[in-house]
Protein backbone atom coordinates (compact mmCIF):
# COMPACT_ATOMS: atom_id res chain seq x y z
CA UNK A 1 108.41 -68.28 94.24
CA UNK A 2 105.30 -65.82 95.05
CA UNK A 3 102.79 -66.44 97.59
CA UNK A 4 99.43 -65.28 98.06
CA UNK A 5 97.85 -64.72 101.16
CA UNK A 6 93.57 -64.05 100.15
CA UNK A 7 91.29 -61.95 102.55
CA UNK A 8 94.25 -61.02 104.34
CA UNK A 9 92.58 -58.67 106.54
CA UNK A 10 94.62 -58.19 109.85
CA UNK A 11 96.55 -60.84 110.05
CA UNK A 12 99.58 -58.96 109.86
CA UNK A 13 101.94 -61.70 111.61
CA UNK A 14 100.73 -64.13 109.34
CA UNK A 15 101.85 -62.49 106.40
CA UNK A 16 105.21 -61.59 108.09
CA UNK A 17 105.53 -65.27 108.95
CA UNK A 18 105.45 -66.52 105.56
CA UNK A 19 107.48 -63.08 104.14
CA UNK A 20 110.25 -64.59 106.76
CA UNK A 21 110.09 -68.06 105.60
CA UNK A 22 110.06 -67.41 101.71
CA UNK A 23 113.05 -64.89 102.12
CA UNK A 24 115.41 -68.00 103.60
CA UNK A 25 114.40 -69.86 100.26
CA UNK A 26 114.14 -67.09 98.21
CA UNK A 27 115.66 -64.08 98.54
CA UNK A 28 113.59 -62.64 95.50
CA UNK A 29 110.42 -64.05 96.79
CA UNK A 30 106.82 -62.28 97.35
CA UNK A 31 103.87 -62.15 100.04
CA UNK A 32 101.00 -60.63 98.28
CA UNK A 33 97.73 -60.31 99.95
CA UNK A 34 94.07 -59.63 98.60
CA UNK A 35 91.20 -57.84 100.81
CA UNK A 36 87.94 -56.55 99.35
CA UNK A 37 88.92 -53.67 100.22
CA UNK A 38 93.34 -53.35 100.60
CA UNK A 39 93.62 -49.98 101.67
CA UNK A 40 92.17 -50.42 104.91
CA UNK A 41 93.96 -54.01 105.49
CA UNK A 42 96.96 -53.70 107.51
CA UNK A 43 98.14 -56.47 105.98
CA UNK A 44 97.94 -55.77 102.81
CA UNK A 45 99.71 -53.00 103.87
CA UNK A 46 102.80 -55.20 105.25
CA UNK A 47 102.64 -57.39 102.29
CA UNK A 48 104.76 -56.94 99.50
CA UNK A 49 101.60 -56.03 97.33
CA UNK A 50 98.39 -56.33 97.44
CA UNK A 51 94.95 -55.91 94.87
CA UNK A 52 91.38 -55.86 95.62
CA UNK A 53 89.05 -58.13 94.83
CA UNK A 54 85.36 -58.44 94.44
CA UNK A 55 82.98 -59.65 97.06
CA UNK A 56 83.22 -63.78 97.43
CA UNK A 57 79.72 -63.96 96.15
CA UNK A 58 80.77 -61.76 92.37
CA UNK A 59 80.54 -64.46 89.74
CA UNK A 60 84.12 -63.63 88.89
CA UNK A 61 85.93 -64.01 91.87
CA UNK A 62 87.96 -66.93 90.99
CA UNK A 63 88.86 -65.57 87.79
CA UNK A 64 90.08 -62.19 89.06
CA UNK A 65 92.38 -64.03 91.86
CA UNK A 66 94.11 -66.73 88.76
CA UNK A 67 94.90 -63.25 86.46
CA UNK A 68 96.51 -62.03 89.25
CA UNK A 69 98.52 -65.14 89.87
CA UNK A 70 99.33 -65.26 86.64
CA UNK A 71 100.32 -61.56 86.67
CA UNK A 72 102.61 -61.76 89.49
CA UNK A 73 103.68 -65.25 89.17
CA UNK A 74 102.16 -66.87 92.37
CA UNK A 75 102.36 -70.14 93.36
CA UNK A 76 101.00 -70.48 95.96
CA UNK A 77 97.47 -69.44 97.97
CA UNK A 78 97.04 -69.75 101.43
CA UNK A 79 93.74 -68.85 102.38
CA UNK A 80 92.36 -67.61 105.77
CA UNK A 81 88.45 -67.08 106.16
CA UNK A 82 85.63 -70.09 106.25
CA UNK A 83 83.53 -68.20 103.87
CA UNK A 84 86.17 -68.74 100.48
CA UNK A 85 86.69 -71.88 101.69
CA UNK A 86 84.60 -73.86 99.56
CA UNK A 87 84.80 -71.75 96.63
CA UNK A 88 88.76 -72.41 96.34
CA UNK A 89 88.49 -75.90 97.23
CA UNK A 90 86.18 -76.44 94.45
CA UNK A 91 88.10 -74.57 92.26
CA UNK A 92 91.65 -76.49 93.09
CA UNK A 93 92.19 -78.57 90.12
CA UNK A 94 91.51 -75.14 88.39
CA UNK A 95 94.22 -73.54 90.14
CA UNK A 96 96.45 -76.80 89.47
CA UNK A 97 96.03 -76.16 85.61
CA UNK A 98 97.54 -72.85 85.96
CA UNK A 99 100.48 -73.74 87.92
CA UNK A 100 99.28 -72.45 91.13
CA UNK A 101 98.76 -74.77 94.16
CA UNK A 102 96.39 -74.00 96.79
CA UNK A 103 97.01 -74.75 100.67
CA UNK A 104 93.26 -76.20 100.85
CA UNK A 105 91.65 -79.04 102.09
CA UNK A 106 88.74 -81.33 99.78
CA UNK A 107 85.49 -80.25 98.95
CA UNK A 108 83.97 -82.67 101.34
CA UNK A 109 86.15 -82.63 104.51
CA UNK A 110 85.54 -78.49 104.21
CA UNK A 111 81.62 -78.74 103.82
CA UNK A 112 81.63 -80.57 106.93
CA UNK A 113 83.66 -78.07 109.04
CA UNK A 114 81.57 -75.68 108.17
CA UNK A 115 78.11 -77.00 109.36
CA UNK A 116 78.48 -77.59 113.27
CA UNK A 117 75.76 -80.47 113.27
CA UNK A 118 78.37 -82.34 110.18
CA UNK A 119 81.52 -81.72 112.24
CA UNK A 120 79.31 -83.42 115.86
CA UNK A 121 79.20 -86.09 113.47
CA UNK A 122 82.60 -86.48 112.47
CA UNK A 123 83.65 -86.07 116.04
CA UNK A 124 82.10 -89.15 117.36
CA UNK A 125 82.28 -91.04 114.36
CA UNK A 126 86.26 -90.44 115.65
CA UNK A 127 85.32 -91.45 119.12
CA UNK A 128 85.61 -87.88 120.35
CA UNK A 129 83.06 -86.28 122.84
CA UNK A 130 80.24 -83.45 121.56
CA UNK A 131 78.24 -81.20 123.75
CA UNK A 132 74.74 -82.95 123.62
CA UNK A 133 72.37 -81.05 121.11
CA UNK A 134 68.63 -80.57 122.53
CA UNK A 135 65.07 -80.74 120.88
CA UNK A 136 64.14 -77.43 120.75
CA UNK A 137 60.91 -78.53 122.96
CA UNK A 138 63.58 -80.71 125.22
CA UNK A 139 66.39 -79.07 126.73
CA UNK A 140 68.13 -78.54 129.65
CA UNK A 141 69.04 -75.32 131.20
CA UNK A 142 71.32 -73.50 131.14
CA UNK A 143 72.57 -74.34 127.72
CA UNK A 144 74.74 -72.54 125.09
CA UNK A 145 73.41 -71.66 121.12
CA UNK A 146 75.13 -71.43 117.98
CA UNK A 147 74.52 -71.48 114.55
CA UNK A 148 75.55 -74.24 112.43
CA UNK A 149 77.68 -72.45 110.13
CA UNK A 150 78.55 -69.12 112.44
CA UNK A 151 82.43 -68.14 112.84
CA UNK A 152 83.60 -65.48 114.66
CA UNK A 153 81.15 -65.87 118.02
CA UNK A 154 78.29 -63.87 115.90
CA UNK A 155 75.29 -65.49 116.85
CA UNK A 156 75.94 -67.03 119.91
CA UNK A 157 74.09 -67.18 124.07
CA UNK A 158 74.05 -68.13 126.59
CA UNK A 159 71.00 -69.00 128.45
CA UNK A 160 70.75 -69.08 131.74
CA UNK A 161 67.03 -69.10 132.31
CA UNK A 162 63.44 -69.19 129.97
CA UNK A 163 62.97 -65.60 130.12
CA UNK A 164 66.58 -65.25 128.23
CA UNK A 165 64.66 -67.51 124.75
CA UNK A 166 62.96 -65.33 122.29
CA UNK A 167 60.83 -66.49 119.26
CA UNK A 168 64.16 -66.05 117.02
CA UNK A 169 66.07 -68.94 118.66
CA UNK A 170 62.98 -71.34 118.09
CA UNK A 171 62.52 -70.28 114.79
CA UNK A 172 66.02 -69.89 113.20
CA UNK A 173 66.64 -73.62 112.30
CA UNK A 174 70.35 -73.04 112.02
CA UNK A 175 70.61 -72.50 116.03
CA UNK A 176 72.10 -75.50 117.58
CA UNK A 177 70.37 -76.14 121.15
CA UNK A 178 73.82 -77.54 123.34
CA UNK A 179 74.37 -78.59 126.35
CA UNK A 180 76.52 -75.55 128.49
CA UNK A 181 80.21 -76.38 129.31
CA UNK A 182 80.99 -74.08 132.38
CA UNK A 183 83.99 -72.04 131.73
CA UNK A 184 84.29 -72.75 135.58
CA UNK A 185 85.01 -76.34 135.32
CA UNK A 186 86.34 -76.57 131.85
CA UNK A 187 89.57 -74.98 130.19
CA UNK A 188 89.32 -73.82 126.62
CA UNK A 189 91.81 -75.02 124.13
CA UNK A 190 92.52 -74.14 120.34
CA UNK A 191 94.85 -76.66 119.14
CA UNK A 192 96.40 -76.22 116.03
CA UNK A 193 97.04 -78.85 113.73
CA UNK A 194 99.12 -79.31 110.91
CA UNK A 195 98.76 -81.76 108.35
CA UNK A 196 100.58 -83.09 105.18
CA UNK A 197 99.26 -83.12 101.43
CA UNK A 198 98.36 -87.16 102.29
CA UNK A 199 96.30 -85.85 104.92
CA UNK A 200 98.55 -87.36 108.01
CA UNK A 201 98.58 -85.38 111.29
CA UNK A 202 102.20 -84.04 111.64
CA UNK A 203 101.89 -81.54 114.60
CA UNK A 204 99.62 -80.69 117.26
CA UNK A 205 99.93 -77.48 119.75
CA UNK A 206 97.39 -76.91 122.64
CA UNK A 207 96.46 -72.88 122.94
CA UNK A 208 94.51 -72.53 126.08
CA UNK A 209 92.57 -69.45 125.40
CA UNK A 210 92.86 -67.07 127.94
CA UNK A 211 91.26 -63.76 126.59
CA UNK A 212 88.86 -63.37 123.41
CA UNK A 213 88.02 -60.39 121.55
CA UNK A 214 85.47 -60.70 118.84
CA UNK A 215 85.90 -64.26 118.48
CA UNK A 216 89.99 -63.88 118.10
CA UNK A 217 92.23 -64.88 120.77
CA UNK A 218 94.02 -61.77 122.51
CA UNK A 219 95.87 -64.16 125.49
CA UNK A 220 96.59 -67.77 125.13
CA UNK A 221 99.55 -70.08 126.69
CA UNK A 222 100.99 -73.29 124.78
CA UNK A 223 100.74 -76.27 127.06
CA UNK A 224 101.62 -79.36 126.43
CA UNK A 225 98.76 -82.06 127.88
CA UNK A 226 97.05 -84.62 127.12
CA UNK A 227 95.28 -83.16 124.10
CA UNK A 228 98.19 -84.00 122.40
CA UNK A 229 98.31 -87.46 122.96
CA UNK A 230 94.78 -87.59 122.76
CA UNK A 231 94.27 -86.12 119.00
CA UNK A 232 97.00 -88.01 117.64
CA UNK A 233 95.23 -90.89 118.56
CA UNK A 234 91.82 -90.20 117.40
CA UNK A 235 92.63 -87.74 114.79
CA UNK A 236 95.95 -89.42 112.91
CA UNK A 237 94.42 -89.16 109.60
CA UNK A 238 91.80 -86.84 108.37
CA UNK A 239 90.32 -87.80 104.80
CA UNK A 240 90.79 -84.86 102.61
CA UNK A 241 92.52 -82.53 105.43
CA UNK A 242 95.43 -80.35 104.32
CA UNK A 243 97.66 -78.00 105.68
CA UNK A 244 96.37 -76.09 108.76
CA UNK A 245 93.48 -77.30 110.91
CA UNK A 246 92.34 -74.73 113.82
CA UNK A 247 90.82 -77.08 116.48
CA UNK A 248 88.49 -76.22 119.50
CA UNK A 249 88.23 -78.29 122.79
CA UNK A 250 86.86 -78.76 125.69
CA UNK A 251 89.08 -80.36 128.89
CA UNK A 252 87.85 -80.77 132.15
CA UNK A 253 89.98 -78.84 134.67
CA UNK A 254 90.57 -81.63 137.30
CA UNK A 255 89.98 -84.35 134.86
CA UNK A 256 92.02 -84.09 131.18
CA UNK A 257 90.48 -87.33 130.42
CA UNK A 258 86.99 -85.35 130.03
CA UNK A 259 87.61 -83.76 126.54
CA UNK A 260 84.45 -82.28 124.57
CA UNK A 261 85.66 -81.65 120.10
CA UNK A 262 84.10 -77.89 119.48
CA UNK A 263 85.04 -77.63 116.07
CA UNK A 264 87.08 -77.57 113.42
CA UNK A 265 87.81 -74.40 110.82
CA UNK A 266 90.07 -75.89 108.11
CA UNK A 267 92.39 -72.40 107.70
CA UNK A 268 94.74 -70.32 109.76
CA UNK A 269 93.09 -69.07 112.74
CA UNK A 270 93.83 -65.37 114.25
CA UNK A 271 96.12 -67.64 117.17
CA UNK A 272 98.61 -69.15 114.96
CA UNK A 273 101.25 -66.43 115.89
CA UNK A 274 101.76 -67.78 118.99
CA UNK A 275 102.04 -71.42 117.47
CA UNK A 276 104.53 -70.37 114.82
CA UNK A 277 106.99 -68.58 117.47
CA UNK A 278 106.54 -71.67 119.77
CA UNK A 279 108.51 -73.47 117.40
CA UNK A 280 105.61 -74.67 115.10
CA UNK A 281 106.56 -73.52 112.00
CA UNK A 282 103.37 -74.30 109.75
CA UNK A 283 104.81 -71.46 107.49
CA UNK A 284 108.02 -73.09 106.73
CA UNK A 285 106.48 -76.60 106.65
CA UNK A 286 103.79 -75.46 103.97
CA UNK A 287 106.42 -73.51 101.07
CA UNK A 288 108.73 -76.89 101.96
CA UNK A 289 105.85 -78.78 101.24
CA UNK A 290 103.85 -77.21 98.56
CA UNK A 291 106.39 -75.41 96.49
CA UNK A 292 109.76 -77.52 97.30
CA UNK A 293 107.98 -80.77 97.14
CA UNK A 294 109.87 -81.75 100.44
CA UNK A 295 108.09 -84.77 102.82
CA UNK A 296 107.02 -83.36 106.23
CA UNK A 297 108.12 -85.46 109.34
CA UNK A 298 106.44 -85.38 112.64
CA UNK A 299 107.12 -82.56 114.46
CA UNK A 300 105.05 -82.96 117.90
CA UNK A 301 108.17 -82.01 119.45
CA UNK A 302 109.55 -79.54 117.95
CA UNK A 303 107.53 -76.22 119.90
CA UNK A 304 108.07 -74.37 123.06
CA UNK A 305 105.20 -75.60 125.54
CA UNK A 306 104.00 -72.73 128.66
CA UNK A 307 104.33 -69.85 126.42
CA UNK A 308 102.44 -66.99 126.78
CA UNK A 309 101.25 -64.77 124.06
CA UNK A 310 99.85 -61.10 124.97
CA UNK A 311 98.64 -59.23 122.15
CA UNK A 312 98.09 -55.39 121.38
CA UNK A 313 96.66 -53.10 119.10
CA UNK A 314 99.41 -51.54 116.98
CA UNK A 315 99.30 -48.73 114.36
CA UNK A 316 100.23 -48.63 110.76
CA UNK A 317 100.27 -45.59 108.60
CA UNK A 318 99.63 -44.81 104.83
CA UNK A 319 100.90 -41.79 103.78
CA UNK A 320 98.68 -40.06 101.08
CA UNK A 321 95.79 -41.90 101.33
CA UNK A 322 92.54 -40.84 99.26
CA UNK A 323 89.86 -42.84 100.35
């Protein structure tokens, strides 16, 4: 019972959470991780092995991560960055064939969650709220711009007056013109979301994002409001969704009835620490799931609301390393 954890990266907790997990099940059990480059992952450092693999866009990238499997008997893949998303949903059934199951939601829920204009669409279509999106020749300042398939904050302003527009944000057609939420008069929230292999929300958790570095949160509280009630209503059942959804909304500070849906990345996001040590245990829930063949129950209750998460940088060494 081996698990693979692809792009791994930093997310060093994430890898311990599942190493925890698997070791209750199976005492014998693996947490391997893949970078494009392992020696300078600190995960793959934490991991219980790790290989390097070829750029996403290498013709053989698929192929070099089922060898592996196969080598080291994984079965199972979680995987953590937008931009491999699509490639290993596409390539599921692939995996399936080989024994190997991959924690991934369908081909078509994942191509819209990764085109912001798609996921406005989905959002209202789910009677959920979207920041209005201006004519490029009609808009209202000051307003906020992001690409339609960015990640990480790259790409993003805000503009507070004309003389903040240059020619690129007219011409690049992937900009998205919104309308601004103050940070003033609205709270931030990543909610994390799990749900089962029939695509039923099991699980919400409210972050309120308190301090972001880079696009990852560094300080974030669980709180349990009326998100919760809120997404389970509108969001109950996703067609296609599986596993962990990272969620970002709006909420009004004086009125939670005002809720604006962000977005949606369809992976772990750089947070989920703090969810899975709430009480959340998306970890657990997934090798029960996916590898035990148990049925997940609700769990909306289960996690420890008004808890604060403070994060650090932290060192880890490799002895005799060559470059």
């Amino acid at each position: 019972m081996n698990i693979l954890i692809t792009s791994a990266g930093r997310r060093v907790s994430l890898v311990k959470s599942f190493q925890k997990e698997l070791k209750k099940i199976d005492s014998s059990g693996k947490v391997f991780a893949t970078d494009s480059d392992p020696f300078l992952s600190a995960a793959c450092q934490v991991a219980d092995g790790f290989f390097k693999v070829p750029q996403l866009h290498v013709v053989n990238y698929i192929d070099v991560l089922i060898d592996f499997c196969k080598i080291h008997s994984i079965s199972l893949i979680v995987p953590t960055i937008d931009t491999e998303l699509f490639e290993l949903a596409k390539n599921k059934v692939r995996f399936e064939k080989q024994g190997i199951a991959v924690v991934i939601s369908s081909v078509e829920f994942v191509s819209k969650c990764r085109n912001k204009r798609q996921i406005h669409n989905f959002f209202i279509q789910h009677n959920i709220t979207v920041a209005k999106e201006y004519a490029k020749d009609n808009f209202e300042l000051p307003l906020f711009i992001k690409p339609s398939d960015g990640s990480r904050s790259v790409d993003t302003y805000l503009i507070r007056s004309e003389s903040d527009l240059t020619p690129y944000h007219f011409e690049n057609k992937k900009l998205m013109f919104l309308e601004y939420l103050d940070h003033d008069h609205y709270d931030e929230f990543t909610c994390d979301l799990y749900f089962s292999k029939d695509h039923k929300l099991k699980c919400v958790v409210p972050r309120k994002r308190l301090e972001v570095r880079d696009g990852e949160v560094y300080k974030a509280l669980t709180v349990n409001n009326s998100l919760i009630p809120y997404i389970k209503k509108n969001l109950k059942y996703i067609e296609g969704a599986v596993g962990c959804l990272t969620t970002q909304f709006f909420m009004h500070k004086t009125d939670e009835k005002l809720i604006y849906g962000i977005e949606i990345n369809p992976r772990f996001g750089g947070g989920y620490p703090l969810t899975y040590l709430s009480g959340a245990n998306f970890s657990k829930w997934i090798i029960e799931e996916h590898m035990l063949e148990k049925t997940i129950e609700e769990k909306f209750d289960v996690w420890e609301s008004d808890l604060l998460m403070i994060r650090y940088d932290d060192e880890i060494l490799v002895h005799g390393y060559k470059g």
